[in-house]
Protein backbone atom coordinates (compact mmCIF):
# COMPACT_ATOMS: atom_id res chain seq x y z
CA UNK A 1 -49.68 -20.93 60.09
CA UNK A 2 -47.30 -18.45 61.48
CA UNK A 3 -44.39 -20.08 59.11
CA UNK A 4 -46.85 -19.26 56.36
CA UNK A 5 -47.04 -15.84 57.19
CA UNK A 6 -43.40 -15.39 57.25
CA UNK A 7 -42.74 -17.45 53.55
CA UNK A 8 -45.22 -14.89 52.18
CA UNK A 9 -43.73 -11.93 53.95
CA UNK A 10 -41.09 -13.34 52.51
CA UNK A 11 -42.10 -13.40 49.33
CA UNK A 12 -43.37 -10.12 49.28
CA UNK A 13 -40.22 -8.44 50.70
CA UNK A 14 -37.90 -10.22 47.26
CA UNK A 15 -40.53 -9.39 44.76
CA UNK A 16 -40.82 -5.44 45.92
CA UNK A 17 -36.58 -5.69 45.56
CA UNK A 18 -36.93 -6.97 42.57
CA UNK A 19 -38.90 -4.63 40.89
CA UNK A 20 -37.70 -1.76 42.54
CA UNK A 21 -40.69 -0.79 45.09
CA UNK A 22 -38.69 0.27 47.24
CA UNK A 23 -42.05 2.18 49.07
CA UNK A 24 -43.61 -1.26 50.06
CA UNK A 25 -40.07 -3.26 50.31
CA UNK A 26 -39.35 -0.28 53.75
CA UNK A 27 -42.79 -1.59 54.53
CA UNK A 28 -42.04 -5.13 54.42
CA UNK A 29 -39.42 -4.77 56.85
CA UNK A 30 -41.01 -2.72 59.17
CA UNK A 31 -43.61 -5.11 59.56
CA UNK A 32 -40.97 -7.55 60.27
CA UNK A 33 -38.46 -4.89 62.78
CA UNK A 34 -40.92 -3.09 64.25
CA UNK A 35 -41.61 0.58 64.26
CA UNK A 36 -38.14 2.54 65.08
CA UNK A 37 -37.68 4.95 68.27
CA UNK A 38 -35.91 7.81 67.36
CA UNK A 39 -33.58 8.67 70.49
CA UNK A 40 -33.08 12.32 71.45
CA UNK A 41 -29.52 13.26 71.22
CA UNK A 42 -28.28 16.05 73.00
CA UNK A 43 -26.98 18.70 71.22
CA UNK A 44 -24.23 21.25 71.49
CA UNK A 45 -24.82 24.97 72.12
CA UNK A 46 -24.11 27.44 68.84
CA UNK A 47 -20.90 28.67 71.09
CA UNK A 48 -20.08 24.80 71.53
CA UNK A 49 -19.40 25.14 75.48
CA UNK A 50 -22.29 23.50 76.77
CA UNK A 51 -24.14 20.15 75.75
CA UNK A 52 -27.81 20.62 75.59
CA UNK A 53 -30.36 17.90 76.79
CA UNK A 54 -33.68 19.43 77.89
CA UNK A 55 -36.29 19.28 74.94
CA UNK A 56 -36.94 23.23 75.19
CA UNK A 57 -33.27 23.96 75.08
CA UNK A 58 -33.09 21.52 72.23
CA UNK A 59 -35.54 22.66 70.01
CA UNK A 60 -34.56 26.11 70.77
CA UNK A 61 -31.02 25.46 68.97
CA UNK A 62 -32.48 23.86 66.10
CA UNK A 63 -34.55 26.83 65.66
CA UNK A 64 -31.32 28.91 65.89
CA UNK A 65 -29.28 26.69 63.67
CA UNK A 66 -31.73 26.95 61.09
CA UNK A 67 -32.58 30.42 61.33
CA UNK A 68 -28.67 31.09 60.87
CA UNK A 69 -28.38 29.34 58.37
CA UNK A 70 -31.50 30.46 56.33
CA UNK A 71 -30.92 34.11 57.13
CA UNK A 72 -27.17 34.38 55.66
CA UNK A 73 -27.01 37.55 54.05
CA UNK A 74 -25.52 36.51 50.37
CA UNK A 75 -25.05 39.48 47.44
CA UNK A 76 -24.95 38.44 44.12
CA UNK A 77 -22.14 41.24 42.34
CA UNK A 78 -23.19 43.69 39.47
CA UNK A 79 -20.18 41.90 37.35
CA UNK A 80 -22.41 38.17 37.54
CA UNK A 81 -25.76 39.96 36.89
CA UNK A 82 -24.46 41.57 33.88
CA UNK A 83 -22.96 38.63 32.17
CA UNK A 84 -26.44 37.27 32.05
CA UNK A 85 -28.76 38.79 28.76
CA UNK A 86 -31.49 41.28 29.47
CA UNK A 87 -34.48 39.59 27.55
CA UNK A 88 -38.19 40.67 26.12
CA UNK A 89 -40.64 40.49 28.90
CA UNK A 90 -42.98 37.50 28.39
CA UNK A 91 -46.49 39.06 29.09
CA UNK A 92 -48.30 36.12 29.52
CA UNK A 93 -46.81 34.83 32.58
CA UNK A 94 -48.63 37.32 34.06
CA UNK A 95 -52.15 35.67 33.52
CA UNK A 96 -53.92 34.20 36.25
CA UNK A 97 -53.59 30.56 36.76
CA UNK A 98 -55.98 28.45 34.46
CA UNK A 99 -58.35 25.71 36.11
CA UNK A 100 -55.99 23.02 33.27
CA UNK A 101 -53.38 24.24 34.73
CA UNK A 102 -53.98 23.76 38.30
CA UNK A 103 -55.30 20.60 38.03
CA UNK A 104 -52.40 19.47 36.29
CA UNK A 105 -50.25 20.87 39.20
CA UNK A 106 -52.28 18.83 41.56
CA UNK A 107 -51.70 15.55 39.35
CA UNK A 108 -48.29 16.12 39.57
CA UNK A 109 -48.17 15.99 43.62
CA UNK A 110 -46.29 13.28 44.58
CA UNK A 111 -48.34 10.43 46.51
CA UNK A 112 -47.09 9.12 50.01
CA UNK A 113 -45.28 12.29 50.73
CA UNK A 114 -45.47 14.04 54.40
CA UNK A 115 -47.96 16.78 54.77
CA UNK A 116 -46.69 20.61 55.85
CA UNK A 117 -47.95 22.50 58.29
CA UNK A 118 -51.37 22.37 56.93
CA UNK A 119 -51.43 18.50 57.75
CA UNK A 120 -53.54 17.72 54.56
CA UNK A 121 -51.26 15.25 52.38
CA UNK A 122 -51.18 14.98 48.63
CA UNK A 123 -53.55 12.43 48.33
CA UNK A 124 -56.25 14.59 49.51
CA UNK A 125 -56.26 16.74 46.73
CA UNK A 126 -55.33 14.66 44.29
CA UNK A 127 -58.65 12.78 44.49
CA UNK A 128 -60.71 15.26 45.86
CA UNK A 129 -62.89 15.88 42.61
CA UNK A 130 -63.86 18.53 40.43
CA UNK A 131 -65.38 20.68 43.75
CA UNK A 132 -62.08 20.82 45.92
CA UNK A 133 -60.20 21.45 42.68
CA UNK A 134 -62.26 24.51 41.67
CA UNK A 135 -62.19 25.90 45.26
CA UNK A 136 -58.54 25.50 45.45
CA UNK A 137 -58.45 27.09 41.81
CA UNK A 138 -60.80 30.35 43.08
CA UNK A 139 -58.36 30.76 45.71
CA UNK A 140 -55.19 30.63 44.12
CA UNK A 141 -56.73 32.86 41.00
CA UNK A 142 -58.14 35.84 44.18
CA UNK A 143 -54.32 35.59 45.76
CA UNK A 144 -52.82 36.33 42.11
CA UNK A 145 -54.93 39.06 41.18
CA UNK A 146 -54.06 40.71 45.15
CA UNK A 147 -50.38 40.38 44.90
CA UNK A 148 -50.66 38.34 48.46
CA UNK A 149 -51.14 35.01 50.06
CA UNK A 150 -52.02 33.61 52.85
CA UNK A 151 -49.18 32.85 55.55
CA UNK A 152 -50.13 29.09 56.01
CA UNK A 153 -49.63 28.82 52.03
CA UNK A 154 -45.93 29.99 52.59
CA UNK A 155 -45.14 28.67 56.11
CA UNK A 156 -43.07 25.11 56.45
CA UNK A 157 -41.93 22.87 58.50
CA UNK A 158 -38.58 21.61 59.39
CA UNK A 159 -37.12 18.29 60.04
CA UNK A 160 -33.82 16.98 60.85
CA UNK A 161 -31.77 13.62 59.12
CA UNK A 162 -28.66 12.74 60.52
CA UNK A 163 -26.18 12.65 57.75
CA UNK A 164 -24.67 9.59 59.46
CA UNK A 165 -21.19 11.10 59.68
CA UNK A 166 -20.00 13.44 62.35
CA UNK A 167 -20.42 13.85 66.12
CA UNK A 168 -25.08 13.43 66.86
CA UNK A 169 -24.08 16.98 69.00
CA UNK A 170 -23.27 19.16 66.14
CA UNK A 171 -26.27 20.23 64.55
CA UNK A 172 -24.15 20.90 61.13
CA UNK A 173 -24.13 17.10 60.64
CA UNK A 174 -27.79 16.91 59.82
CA UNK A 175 -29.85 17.76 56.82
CA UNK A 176 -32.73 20.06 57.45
CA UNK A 177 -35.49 18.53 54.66
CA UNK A 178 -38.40 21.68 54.52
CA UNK A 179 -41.84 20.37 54.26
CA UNK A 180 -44.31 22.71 52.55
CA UNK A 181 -48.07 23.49 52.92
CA UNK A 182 -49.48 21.51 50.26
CA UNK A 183 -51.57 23.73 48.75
CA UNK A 184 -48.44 26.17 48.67
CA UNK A 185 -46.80 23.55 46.57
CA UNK A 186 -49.28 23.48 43.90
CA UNK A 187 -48.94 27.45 43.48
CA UNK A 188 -45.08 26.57 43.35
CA UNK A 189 -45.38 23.55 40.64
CA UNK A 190 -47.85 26.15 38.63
CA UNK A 191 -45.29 28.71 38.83
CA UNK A 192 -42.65 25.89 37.99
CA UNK A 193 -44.18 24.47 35.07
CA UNK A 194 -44.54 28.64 33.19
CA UNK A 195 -40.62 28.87 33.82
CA UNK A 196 -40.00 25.43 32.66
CA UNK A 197 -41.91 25.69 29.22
CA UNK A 198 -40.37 29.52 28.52
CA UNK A 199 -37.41 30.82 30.36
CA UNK A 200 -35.86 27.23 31.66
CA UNK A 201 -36.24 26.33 27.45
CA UNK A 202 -34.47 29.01 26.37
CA UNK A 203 -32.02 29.78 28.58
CA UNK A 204 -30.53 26.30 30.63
CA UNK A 205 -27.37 25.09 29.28
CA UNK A 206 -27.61 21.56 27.26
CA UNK A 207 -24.79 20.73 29.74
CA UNK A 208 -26.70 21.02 32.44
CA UNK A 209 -28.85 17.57 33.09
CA UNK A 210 -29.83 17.66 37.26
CA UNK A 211 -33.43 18.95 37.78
CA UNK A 212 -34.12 18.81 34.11
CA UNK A 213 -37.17 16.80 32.57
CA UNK A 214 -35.85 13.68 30.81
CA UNK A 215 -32.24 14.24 32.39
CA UNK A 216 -30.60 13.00 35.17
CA UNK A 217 -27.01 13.08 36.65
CA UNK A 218 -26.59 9.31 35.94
CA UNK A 219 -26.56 10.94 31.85
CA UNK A 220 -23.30 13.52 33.25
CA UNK A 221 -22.04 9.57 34.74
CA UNK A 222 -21.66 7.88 31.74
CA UNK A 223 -20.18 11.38 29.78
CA UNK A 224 -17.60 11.00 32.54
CA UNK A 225 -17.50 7.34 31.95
CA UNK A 226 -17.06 8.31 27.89
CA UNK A 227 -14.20 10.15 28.90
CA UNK A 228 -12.38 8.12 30.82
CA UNK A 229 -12.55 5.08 28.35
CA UNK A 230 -11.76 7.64 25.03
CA UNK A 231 -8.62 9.31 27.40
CA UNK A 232 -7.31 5.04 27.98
CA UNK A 233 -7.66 4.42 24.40
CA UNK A 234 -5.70 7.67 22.87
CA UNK A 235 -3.47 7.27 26.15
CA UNK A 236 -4.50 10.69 27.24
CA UNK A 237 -4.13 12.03 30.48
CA UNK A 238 -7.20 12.98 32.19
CA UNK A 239 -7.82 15.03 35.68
CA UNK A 240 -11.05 15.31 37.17
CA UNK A 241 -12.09 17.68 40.27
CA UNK A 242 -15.69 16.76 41.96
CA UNK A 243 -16.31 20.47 43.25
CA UNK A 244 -19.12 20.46 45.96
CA UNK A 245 -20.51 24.18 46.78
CA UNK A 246 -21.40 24.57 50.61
CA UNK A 247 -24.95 24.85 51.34
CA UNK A 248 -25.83 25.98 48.25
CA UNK A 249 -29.78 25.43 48.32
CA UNK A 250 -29.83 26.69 51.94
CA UNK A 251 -28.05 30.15 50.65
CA UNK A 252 -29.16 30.72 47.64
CA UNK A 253 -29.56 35.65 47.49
CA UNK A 254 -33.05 35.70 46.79
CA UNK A 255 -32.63 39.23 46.22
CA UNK A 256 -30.28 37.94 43.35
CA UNK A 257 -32.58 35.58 42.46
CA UNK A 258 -35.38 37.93 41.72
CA UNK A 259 -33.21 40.34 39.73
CA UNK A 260 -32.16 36.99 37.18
CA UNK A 261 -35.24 36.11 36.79
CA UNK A 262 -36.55 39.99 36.20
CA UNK A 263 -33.15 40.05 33.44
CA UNK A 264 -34.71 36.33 31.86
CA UNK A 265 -38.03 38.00 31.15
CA UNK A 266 -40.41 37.52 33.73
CA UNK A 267 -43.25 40.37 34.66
CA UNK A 268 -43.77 42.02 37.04
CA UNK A 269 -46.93 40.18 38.49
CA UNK A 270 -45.21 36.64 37.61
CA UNK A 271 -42.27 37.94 39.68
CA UNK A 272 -44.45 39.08 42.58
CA UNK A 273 -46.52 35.61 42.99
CA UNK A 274 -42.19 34.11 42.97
CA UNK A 275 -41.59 36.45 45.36
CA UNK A 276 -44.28 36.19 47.97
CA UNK A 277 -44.10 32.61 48.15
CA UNK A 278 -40.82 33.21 49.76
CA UNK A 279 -40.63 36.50 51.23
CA UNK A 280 -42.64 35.86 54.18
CA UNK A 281 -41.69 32.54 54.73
CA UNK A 282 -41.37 31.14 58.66
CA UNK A 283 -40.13 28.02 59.34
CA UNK A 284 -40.79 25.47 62.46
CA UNK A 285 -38.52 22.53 63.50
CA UNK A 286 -40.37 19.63 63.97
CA UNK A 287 -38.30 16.65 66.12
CA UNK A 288 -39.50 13.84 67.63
CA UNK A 289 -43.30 15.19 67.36
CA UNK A 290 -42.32 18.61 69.06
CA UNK A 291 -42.78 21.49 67.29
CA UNK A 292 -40.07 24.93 67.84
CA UNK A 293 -40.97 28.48 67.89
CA UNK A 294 -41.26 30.07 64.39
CA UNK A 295 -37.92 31.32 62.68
CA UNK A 296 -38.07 33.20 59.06
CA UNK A 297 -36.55 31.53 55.95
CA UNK A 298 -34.81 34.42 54.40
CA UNK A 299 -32.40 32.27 52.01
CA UNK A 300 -32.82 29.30 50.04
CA UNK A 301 -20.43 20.09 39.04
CA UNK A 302 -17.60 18.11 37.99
CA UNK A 303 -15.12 20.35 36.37
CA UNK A 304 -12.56 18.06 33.40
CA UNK A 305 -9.31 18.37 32.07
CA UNK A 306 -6.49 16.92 30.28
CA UNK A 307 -3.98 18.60 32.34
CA UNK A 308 -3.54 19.25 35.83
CA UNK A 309 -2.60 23.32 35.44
CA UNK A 310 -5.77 23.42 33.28
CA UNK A 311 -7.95 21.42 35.96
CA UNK A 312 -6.40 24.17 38.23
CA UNK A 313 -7.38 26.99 36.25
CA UNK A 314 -10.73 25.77 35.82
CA UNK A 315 -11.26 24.60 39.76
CA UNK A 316 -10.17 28.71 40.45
CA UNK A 317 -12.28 30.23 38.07
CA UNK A 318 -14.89 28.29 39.19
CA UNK A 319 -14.25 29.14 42.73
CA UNK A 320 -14.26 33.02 42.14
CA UNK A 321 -17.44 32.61 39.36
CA UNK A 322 -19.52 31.24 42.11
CA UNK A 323 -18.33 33.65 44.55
CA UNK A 324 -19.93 36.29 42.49
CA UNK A 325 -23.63 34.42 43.29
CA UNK A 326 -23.05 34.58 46.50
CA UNK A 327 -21.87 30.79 46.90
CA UNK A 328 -18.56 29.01 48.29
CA UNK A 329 -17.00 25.76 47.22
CA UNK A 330 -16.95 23.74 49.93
CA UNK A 331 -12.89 22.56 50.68
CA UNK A 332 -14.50 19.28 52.55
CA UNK A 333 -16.02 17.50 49.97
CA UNK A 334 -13.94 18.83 47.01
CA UNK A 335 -12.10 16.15 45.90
């Protein structure tokens, strides 16, 4: 009996490979390993002169890390804002949210994904009917028409993956992954969805495939790919820089932010629902089920040539374009 349950485990485990579940193939093997114990690894203190082992001290420089690094202060120049075009207002982003369109935000919730700080996961509101729907709708409709939400709509929570390079001390060799309320999320994916189907459409380079609908960076792979092969066949030379800007999500100028999207058309109301979802933003550090003290969340390419002095060029003015936003190249993983 017990080899039986192992051939079907087994079983199970291959077919979930082979058809690319990877959800229920992580399963498979857990069932098989066990349930993992995450070890607490000391960490280093932000001056680097002491190593830190107590829990409180711990969490207490993850809160500090984080807060550091989501509090940079980054100015976009005049000279970047002014290259981009000063459009039309679109009026009708600032209409309420409809009940389509917030039930379509809640369909697209992804399923099996960690709660926030609310603790109520996707699936909750995904199938929680017509009732929980139109209550989430009133509220979200009564926050638009204020001009403010609620802070557990804007709060999130913290946690920490080891990059898997790097000293376990140094608190720069993790990635800090931001779990949002929920029901803040489905404000966010209603906002999303207006900029996607007006400004985003207008406006977003065809160049540009990452975070698009229907695009992918695998499509900007096989360009490169293209390129390579059509450069072997003319017996062309061809030089290729893989630039890699540091932190860029975590340092993102909101303040910049707001002014492009106020210069792309959006209204004033529109900009205000953008705005509070991040304004007031605090952030906790969740790690190993312990929970820091609140911090605030102020913050938030592969260039080609056929000649090395041209990849240069491009690399430089690439390099002193994105210093304008606010953003560095980072020297480490430019290659």
């Amino acid at each position: 009996m017990q080899n039986n349950w192992w051939e079907d485990l087994a079983r199970i485990t291959q077919q979930c490979a082979d058809i690319g579940d990877y959800r229920r193939f992580y399963e498979a093997l857990k069932t098989v390993y066990g349930p993992t114990h995450q070890i607490q690894s000391p960490l280093c203190s932000s001056d680097g002169q002491q190593l830190l082992t107590e829990k409180p001290d711990i969490l207490t420089r993850w809160a500090e890390h984080f807060n550091t690094l989501f509090s940079t202060d980054r100015s976009v120049h005049d000279a970047a804002l002014n290259r981009i075009p000063h459009l039309p207002l679109i009026q009708e982003l600032d209409d309420p949210p409809t009940l389509e369109e917030t039930i379509t935000a809640i369909g697209q919730l992804k399923s099996h994904k960690a709660a926030g700080i609310g603790g109520i996961p996707p699936e909750i509101w995904k199938k929680g009917g017509v009732v929980l729907h139109g209550k989430l709708h009133e509220l979200l409709v009564c926050c638009w028409e204020q001009g403010n939400l609620p802070q557990d709509l804007c709060n999130a929570v913290v946690i920490t993956l080891y990059k898997n390079k790097g000293g376990k001390s140094d608190c720069s060799n993790y990635r800090g992954i931001t779990l949002l309320s929920v029901s803040g999320k489905v404000l966010a994916r209603i906002l999303l969805n207006r900029l996607v189907s007006t400004i985003a459409k207008e406006n977003l380079p065809e160049s540009q495939c990452g975070f698009r609908s229907n695009r992918g960076t695998t499509d900007m792979v096989f360009v490169l790919r293209q390129l390579q092969e059509k450069c072997r066949e003319q017996n062309k030379g061809l030089y290729i820089t893989l630039v890699d800007l540091t932190k860029a999500f975590d340092t993102v100028s909101r303040t910049g932010l707001w002014r492009i999207l106020e210069r792309l058309g959006c209204p004033p109301k529109f900009l205000q629902m953008v705005i509070q979802l991040h304004q007031n933003q605090q952030g906790h550090v969740r790690r190993n089920g312990d929970v820091s003290e609140p911090f605030p969340i102020s913050n938030g390419a592969a260039l080609v040539a056929h000649t090395e002095q041209t990849l240069q060029r491009i690399t430089s003015c690439f390099a002193e374009t994105s210093s304008l936003f606010g953003l560095e190249v980072s020297l480490k993983k430019t290659e």
